[in-house]
N, C-alpha and C. Protein backbone atom coordinates (compact mmCIF):
# COMPACT_ATOMS: atom_id res chain seq x y z
N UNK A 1 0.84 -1.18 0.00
CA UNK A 1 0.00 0.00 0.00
C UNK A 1 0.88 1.24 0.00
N UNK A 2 0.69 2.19 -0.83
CA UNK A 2 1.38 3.16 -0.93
C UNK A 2 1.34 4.47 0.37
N UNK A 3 2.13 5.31 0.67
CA UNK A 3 1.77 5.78 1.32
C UNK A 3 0.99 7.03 1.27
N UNK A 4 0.57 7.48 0.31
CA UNK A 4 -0.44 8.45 -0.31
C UNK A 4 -2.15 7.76 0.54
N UNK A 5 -2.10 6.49 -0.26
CA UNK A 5 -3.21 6.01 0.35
C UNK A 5 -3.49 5.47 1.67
N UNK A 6 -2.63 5.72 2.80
CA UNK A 6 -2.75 5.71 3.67
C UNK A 6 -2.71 6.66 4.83
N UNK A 7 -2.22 7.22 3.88
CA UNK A 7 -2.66 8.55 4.52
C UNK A 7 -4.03 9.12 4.55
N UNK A 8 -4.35 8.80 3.21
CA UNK A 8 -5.79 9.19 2.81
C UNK A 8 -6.72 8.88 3.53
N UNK A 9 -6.43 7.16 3.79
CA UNK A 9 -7.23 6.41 4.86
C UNK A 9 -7.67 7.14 6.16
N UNK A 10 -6.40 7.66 7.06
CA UNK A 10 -6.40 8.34 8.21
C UNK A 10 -6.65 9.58 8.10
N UNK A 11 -6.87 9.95 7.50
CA UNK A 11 -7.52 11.51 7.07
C UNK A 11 -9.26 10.99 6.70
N UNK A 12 -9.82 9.80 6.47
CA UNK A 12 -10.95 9.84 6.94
C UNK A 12 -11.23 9.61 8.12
N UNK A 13 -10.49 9.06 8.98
CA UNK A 13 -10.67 8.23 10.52
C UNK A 13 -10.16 9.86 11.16
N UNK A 14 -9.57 10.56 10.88
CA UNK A 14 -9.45 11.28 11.92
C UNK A 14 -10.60 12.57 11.76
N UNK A 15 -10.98 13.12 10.72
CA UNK A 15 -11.96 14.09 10.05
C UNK A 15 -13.09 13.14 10.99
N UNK A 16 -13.83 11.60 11.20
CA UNK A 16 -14.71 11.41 11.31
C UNK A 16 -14.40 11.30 13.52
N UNK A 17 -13.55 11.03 13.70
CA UNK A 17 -13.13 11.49 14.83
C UNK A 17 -13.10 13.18 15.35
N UNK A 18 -12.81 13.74 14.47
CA UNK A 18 -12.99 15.34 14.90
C UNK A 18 -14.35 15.64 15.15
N UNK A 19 -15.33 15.23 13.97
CA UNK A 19 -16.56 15.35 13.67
C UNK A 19 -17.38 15.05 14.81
N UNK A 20 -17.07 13.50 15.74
CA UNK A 20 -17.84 13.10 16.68
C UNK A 20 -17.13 14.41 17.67
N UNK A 21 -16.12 14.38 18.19
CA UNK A 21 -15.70 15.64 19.01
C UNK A 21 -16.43 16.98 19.13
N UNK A 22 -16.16 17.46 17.73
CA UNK A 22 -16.96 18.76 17.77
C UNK A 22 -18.82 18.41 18.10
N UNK A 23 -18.92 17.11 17.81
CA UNK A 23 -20.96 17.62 18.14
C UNK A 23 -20.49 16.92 19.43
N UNK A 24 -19.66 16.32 20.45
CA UNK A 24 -19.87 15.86 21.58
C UNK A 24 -18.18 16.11 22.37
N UNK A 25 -18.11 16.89 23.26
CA UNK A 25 -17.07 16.73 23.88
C UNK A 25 -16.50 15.52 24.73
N UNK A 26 -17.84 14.99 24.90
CA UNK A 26 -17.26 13.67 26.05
C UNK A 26 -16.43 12.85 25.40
N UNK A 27 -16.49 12.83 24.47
CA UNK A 27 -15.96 11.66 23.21
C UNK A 27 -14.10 12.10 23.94
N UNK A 28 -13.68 13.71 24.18
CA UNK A 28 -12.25 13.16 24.46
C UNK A 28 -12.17 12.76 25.64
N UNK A 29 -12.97 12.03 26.48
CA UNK A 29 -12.94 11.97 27.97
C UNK A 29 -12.94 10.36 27.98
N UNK A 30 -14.13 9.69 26.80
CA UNK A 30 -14.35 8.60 27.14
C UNK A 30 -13.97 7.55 26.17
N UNK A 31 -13.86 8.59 24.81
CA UNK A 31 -13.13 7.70 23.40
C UNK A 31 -14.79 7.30 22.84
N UNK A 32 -14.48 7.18 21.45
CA UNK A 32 -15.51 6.56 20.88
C UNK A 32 -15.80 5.34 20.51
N UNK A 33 -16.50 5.00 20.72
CA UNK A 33 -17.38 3.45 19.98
C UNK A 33 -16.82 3.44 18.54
N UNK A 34 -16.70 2.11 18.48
CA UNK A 34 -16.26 1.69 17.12
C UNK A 34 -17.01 1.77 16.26
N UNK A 35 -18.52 1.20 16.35
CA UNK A 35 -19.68 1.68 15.86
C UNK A 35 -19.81 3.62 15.37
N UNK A 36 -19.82 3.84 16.12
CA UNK A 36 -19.91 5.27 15.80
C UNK A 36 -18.83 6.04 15.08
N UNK A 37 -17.76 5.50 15.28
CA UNK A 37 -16.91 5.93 14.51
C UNK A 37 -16.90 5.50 12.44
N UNK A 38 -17.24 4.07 12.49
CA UNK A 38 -17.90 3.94 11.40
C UNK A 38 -18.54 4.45 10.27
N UNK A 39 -19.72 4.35 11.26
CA UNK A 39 -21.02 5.67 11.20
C UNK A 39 -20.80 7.17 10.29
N UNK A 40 -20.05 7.48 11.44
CA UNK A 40 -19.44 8.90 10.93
C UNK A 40 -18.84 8.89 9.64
N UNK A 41 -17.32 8.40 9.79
CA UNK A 41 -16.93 8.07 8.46
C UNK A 41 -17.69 7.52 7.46
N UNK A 42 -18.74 6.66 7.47
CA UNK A 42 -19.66 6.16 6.16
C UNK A 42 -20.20 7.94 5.85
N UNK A 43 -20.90 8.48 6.49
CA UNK A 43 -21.54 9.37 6.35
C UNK A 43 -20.60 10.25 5.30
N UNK A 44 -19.22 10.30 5.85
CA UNK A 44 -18.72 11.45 5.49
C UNK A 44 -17.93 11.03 3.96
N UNK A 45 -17.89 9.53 3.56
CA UNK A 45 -16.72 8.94 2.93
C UNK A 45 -17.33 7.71 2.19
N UNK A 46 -17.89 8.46 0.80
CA UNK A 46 -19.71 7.69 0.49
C UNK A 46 -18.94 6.37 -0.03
N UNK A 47 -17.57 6.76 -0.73
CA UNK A 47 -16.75 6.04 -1.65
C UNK A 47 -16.41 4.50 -0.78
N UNK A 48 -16.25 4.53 0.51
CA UNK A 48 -16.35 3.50 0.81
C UNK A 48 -16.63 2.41 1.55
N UNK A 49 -16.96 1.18 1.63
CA UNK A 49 -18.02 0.03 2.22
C UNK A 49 -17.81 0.24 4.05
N UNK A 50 -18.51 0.35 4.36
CA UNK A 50 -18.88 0.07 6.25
C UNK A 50 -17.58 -1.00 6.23
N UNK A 51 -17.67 -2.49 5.42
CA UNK A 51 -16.46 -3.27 5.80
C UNK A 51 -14.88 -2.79 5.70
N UNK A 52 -14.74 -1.69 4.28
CA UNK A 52 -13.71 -1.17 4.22
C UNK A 52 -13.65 -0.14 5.41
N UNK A 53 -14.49 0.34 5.43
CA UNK A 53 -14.04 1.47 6.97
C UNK A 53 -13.09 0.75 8.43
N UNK A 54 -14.12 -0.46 8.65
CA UNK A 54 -13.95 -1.04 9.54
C UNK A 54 -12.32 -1.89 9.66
N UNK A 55 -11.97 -2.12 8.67
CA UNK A 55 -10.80 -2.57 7.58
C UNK A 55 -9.38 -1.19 7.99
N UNK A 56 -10.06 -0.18 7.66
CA UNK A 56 -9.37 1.02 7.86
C UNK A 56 -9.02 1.08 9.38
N UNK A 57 -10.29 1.12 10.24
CA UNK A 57 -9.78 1.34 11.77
C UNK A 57 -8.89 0.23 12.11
N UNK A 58 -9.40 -0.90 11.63
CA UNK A 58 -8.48 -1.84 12.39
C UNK A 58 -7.17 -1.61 12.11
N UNK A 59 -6.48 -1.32 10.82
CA UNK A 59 -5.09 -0.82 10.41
C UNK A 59 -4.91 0.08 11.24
N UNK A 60 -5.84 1.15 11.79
CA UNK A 60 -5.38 2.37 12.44
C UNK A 60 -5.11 1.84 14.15
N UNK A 61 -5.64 0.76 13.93
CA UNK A 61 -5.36 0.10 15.81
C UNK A 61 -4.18 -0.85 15.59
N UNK A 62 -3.70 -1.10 14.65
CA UNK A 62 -2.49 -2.17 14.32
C UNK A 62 -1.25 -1.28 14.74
N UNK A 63 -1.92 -0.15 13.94
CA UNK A 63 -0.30 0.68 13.47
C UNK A 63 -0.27 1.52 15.16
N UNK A 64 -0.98 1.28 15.50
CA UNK A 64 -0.92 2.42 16.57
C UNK A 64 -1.31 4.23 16.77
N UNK A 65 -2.04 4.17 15.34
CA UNK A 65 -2.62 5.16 15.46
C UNK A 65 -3.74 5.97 16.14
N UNK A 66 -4.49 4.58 16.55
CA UNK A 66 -5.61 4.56 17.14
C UNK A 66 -5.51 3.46 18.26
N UNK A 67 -5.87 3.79 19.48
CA UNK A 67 -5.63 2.97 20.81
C UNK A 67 -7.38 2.51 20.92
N UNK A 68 -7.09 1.18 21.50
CA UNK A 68 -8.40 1.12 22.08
C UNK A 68 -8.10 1.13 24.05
N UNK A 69 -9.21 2.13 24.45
CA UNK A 69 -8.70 2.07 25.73
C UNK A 69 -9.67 1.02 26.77
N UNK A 70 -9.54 1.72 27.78
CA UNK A 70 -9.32 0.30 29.51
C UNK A 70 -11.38 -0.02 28.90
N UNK A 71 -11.91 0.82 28.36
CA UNK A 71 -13.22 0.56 28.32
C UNK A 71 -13.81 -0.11 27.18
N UNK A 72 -13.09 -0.09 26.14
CA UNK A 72 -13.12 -0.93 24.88
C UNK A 72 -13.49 0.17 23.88
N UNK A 73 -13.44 1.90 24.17
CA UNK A 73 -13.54 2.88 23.25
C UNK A 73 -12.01 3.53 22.61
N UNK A 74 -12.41 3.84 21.72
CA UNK A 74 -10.77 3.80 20.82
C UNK A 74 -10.62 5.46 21.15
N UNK A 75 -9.42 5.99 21.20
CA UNK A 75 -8.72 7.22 20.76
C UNK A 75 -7.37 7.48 20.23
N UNK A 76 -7.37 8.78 19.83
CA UNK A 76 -5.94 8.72 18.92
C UNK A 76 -4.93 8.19 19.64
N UNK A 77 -4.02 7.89 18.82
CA UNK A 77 -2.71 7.42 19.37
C UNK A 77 -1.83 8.54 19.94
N UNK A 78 -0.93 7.64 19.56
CA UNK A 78 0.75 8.56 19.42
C UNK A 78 0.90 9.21 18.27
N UNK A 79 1.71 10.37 18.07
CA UNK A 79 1.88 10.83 16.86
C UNK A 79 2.84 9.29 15.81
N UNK A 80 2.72 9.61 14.55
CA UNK A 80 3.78 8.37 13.79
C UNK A 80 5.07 8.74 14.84
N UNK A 81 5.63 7.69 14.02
CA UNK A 81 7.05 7.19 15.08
C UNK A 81 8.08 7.99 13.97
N UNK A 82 7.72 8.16 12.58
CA UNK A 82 8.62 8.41 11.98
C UNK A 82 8.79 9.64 11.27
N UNK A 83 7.53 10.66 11.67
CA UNK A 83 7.45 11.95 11.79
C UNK A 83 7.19 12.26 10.58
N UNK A 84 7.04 11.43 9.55
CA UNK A 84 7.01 11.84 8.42
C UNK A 84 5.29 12.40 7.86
N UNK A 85 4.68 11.96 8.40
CA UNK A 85 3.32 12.44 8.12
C UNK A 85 2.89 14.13 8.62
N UNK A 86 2.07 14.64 7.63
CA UNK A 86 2.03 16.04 8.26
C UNK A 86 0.78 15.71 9.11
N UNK A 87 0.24 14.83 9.29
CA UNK A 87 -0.60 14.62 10.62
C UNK A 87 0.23 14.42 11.80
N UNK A 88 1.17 14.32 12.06
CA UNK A 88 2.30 14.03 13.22
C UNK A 88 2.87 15.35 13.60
N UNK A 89 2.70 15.43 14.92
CA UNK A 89 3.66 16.54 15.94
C UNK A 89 4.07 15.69 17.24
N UNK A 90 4.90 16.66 17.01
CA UNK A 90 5.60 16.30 18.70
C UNK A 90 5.56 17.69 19.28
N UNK A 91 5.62 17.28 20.72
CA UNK A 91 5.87 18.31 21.95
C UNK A 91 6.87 17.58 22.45
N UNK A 92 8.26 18.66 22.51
CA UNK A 92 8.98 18.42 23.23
C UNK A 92 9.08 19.47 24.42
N UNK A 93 9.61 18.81 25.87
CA UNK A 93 9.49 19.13 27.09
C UNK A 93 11.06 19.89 27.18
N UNK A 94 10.87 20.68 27.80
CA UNK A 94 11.95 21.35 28.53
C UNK A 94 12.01 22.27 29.95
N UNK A 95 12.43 22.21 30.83
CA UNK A 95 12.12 23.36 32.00
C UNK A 95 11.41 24.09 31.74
N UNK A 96 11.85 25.23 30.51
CA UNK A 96 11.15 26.40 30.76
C UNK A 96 9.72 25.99 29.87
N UNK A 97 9.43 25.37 29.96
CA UNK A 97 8.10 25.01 29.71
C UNK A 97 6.82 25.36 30.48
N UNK A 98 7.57 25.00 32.15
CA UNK A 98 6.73 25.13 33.00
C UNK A 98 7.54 25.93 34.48
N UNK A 99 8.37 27.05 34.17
CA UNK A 99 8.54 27.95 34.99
C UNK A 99 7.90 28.92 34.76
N UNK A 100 7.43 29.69 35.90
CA UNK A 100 6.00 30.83 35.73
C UNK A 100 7.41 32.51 35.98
């Protein structure tokens, strides 16, 4: 798989992740349902099948993009490991970060 198209992939999973966010804040507290995340993305991403979506998240829980947490609701990961995606940041820490 090239990496154009996988990117592409996660640029629907995360657009349909923003989407549940912005109409519900709890979603960053409690993570979303896999179901719903689906959902969203079908809605938003006519081009492709509920199975391909589902296909998609699971790559996005392989790679580590997407965690499933202690409750069985998924949220973003870690940024990539290899920084190369312009979906990836880092925060780096230093003292004066947090001297007032």
């Amino acid at each position: 798989m090239s990496a154009t198209v996988a990117t592409s992939e996660r640029r629907i999973i995360t657009s349909a992740i923003a989407t549940l966010i912005y109409q519900d804040q709890s979603y960053l507290e409690n993570g979303i349902a896999f179901d719903d995340l689906v959902r969203v993305a079908a809605s938003q991403e006519s081009k492709c099948t509920k199975k391909q979506l589902e296909n998609i998240i699971n790559k996005e829980l392989s790679s580590g993009s997407l965690i499933k947490l202690p409750n069985g609701t998924l949220a973003l990961g870690p940024a990539d490991h290899d920084g190369d995606s312009c979906d990836s940041f880092k925060f780096e820490y230093n003292d004066s970060n947090t001297k007032v």
